[in-house]
N, C-alpha and C. Protein backbone atom coordinates (compact mmCIF):
# COMPACT_ATOMS: atom_id res chain seq x y z
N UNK A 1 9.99 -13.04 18.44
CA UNK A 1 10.52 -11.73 18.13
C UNK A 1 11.82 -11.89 17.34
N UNK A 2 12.20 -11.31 16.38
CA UNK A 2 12.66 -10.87 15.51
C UNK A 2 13.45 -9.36 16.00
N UNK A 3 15.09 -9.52 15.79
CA UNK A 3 15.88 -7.97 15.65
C UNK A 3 16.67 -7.87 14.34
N UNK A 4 16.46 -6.89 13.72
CA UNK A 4 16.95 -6.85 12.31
C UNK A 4 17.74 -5.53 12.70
N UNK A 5 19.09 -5.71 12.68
CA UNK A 5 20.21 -4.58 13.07
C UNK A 5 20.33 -3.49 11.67
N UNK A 6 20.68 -2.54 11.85
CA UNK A 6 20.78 -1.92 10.42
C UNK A 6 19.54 -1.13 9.77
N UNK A 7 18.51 -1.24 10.64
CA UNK A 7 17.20 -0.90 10.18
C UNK A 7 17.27 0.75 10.32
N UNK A 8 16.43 1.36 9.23
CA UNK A 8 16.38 2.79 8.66
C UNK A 8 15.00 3.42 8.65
N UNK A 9 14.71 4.44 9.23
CA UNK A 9 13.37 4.91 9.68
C UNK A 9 13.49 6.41 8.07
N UNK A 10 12.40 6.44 7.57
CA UNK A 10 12.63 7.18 6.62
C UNK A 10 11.21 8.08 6.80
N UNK A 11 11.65 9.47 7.59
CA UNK A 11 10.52 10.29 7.27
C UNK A 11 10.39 11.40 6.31
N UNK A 12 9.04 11.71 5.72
CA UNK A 12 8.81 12.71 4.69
C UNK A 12 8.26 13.84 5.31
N UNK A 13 8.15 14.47 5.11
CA UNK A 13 6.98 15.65 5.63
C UNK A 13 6.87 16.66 4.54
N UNK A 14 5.50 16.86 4.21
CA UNK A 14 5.29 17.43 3.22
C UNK A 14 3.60 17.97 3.64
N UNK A 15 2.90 18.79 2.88
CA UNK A 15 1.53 18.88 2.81
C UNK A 15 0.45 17.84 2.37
N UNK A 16 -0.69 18.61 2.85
CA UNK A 16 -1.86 17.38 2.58
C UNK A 16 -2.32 17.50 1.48
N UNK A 17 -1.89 18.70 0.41
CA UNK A 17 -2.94 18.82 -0.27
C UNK A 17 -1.56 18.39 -1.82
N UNK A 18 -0.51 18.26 -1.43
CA UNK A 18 0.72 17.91 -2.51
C UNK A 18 0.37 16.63 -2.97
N UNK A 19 0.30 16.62 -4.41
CA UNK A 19 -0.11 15.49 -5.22
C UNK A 19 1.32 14.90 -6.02
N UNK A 20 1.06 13.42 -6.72
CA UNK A 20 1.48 13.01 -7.68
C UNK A 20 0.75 12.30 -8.51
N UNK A 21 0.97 12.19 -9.49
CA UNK A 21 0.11 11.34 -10.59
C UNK A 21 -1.69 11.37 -10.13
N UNK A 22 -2.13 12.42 -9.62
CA UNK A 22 -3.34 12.76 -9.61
C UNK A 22 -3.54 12.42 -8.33
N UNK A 23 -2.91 12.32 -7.39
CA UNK A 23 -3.28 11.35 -6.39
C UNK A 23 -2.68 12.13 -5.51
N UNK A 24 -2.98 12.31 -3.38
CA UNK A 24 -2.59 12.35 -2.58
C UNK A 24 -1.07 12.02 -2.80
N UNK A 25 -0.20 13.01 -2.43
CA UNK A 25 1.38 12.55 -2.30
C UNK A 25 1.30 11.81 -1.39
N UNK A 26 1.14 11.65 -0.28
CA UNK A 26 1.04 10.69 0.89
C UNK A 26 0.65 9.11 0.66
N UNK A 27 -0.46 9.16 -0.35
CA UNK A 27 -1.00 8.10 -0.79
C UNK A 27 -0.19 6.87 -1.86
N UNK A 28 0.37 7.84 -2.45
CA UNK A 28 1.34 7.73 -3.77
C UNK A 28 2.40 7.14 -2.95
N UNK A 29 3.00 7.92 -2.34
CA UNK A 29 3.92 7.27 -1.91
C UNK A 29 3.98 5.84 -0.83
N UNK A 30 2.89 5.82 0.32
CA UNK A 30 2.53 4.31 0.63
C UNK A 30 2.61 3.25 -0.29
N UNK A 31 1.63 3.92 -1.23
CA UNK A 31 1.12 2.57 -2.36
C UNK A 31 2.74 2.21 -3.28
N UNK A 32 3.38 3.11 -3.14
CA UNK A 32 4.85 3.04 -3.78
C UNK A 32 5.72 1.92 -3.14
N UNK A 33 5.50 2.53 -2.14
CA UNK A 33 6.73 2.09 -0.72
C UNK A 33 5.93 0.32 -1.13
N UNK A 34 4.86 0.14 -0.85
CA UNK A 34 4.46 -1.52 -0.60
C UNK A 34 4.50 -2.11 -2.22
N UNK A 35 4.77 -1.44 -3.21
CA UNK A 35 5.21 -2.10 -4.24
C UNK A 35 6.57 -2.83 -4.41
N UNK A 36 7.19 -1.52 -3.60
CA UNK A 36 8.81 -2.29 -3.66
C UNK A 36 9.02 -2.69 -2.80
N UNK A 37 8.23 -3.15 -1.77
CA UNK A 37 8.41 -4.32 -0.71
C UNK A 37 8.71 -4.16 0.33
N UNK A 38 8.76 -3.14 0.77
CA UNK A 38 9.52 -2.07 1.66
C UNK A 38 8.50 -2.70 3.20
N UNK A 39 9.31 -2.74 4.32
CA UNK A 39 8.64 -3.61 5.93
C UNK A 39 7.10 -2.74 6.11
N UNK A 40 6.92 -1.41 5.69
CA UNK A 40 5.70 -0.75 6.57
C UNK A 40 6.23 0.59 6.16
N UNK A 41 4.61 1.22 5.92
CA UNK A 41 4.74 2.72 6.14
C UNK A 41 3.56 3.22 6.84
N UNK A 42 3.65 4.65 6.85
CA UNK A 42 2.70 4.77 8.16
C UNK A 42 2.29 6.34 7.76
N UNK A 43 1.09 6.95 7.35
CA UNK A 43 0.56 8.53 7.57
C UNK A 43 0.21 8.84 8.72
N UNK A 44 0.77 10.42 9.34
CA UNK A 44 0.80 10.82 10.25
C UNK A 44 0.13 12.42 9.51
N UNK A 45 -1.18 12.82 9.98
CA UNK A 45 -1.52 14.00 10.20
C UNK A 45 -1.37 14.93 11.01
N UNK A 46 -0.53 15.97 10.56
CA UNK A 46 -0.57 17.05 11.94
C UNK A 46 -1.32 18.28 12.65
N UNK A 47 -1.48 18.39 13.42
CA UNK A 47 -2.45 19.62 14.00
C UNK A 47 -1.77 20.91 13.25
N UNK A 48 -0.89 21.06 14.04
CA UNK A 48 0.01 22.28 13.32
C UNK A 48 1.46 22.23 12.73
N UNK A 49 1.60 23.23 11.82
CA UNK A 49 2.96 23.25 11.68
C UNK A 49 3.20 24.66 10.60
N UNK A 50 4.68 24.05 10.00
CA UNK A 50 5.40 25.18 9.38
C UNK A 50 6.59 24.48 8.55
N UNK A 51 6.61 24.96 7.51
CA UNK A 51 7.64 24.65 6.33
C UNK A 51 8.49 25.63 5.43
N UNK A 52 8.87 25.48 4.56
CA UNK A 52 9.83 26.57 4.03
C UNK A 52 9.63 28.04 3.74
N UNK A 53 8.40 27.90 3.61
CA UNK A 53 7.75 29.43 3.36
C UNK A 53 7.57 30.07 4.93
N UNK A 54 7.60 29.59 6.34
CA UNK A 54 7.49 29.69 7.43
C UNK A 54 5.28 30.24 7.35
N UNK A 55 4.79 29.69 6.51
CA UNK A 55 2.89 30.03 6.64
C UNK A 55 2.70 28.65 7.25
N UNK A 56 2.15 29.23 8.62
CA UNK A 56 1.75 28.28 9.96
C UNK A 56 0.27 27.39 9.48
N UNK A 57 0.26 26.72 9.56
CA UNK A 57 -0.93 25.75 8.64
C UNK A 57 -1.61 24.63 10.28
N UNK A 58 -2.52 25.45 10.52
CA UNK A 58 -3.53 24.65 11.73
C UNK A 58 -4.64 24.23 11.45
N UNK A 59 -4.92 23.32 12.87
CA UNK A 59 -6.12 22.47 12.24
C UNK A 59 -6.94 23.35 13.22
N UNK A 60 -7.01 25.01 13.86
CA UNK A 60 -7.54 25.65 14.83
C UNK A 60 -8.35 25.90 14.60
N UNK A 61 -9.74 26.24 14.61
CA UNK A 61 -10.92 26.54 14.26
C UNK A 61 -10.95 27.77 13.60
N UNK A 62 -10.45 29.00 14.52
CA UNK A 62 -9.85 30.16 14.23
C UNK A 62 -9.44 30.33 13.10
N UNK A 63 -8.46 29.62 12.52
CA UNK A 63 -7.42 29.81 11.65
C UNK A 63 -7.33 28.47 10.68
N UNK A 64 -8.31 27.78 10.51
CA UNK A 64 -8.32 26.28 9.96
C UNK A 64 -7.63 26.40 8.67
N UNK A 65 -6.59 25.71 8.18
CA UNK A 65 -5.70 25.63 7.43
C UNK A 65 -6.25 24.22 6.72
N UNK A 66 -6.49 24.79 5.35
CA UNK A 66 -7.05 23.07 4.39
C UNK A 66 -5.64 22.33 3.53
N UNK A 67 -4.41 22.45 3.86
CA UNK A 67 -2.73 22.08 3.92
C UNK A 67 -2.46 21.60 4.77
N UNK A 68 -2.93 21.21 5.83
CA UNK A 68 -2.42 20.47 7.04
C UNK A 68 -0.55 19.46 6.98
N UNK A 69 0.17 19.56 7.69
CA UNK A 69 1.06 19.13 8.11
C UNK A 69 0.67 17.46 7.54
N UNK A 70 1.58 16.70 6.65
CA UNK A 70 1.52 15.42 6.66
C UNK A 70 3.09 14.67 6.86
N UNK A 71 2.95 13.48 7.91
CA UNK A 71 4.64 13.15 8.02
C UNK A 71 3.74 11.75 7.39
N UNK A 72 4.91 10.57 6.13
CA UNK A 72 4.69 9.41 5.98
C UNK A 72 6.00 9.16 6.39
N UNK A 73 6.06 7.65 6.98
CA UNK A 73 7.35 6.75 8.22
C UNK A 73 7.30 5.95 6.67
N UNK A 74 8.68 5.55 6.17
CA UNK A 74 8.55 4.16 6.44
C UNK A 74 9.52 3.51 6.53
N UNK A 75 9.55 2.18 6.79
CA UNK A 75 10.77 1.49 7.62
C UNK A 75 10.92 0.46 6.72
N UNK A 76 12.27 -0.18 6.63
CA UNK A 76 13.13 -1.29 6.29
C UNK A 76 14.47 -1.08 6.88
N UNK A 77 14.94 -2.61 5.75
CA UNK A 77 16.26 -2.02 6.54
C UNK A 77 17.08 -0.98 5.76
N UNK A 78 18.72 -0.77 6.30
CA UNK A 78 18.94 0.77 5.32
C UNK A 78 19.10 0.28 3.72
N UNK A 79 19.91 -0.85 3.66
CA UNK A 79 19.69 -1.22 1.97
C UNK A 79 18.60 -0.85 1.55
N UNK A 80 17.19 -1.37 2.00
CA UNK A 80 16.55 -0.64 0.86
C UNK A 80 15.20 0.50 0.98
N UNK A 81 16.10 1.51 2.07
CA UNK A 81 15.82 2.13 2.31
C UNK A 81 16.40 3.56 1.16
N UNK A 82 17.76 2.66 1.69
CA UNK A 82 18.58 3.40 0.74
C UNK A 82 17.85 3.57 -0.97
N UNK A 83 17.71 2.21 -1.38
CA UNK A 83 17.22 1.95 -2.54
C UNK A 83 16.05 2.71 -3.01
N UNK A 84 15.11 3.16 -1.98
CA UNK A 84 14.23 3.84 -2.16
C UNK A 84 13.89 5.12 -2.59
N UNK A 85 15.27 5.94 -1.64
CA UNK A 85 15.36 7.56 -1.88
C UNK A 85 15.50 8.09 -3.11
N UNK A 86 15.68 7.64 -4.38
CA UNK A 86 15.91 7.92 -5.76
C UNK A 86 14.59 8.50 -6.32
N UNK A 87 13.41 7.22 -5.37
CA UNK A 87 12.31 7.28 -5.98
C UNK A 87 11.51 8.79 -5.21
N UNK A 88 11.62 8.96 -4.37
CA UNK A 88 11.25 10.08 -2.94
C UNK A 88 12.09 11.19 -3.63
N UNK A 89 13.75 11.37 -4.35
CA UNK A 89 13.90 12.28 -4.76
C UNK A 89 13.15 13.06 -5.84
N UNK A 90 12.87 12.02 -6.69
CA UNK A 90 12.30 12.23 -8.27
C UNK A 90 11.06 12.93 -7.58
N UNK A 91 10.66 12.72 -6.76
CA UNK A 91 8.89 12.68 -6.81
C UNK A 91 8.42 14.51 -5.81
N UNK A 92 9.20 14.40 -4.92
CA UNK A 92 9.15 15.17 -3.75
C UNK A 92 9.55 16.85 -4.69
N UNK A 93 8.73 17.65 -4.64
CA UNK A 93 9.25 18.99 -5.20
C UNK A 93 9.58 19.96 -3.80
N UNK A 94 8.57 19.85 -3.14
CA UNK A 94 8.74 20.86 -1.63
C UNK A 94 8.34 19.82 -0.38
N UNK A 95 9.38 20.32 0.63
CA UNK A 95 9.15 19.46 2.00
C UNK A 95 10.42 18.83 2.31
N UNK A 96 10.54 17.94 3.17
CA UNK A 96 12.26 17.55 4.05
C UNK A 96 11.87 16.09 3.94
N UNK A 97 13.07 15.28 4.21
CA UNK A 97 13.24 13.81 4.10
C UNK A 97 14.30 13.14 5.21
N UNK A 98 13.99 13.12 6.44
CA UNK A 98 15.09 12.82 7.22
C UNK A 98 15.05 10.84 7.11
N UNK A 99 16.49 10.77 7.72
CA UNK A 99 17.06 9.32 7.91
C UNK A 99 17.39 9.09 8.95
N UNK A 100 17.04 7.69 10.02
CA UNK A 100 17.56 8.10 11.03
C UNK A 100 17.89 5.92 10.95
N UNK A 101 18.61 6.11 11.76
CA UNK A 101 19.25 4.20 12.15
C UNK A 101 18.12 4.19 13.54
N UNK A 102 17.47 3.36 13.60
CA UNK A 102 16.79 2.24 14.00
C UNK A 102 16.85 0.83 14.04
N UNK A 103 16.73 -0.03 15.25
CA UNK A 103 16.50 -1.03 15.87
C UNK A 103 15.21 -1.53 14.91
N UNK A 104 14.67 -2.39 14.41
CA UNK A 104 13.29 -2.75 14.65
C UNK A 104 13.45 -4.60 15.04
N UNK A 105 12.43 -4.59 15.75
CA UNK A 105 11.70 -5.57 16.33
C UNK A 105 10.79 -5.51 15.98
N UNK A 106 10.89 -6.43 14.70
CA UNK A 106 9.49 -7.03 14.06
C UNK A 106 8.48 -8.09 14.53
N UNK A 107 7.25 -8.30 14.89
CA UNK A 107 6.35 -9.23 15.37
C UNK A 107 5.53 -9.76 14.66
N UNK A 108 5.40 -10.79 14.27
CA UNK A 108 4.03 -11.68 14.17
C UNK A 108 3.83 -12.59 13.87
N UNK A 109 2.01 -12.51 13.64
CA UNK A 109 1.29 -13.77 14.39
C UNK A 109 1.43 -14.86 13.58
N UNK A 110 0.65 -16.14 13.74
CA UNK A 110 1.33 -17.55 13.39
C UNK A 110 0.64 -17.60 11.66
């Protein structure tokens, strides 16, 4: 085990159906994040939610919403985490970008 002090958790949240360059924003941005080398990222789909316009977007049968809630994680440390947000500014038109300091304990195998 591995502790890398200084480490930066970087979440997006945005919609499912928000694109870039023809492509899933969610997608775009993974395939981004592992270009510039960045430790891991991670898509998170949500059941429900709500964003700037406050229109509640569910995955309810009732009310099935085809926008679903998307959060992408991804982690390094804050340098280049930091380094990253330029690219997340340019790109991101609607949705939030929080930062938070994190521990990580990185693992693996031989």
């Amino acid at each position: 085990m591995k502790v890398f002090q200084g480490g930066k958790l970087l979440r997006i949240f945005i919609g499912e159906l928000d694109t870039h360059d023809g492509q899933p924003m969610y997608q775009w941005l993974v395939e981004e994040a592992r270009r510039q080398g960045l430790a891991g990222a991670t898509v998170l789909r949500g059941l429900e939610g709500y964003g700037a316009h406050s229109e509640v977007h569910t995955a309810k049968v009732l009310r099935l919403s085809v926008d679903l809630p998307v959060v992408v994680e991804i982690i390094d440390t804050a340098e280049r985490i930091d380094a990253f947000m330029p690219i997340v500014d340019d790109v991101i038109n609607e949705g939030l970008a929080t930062l938070e300091r994190v521990e990580m304990h990185l693992y693996r195998g031989a």
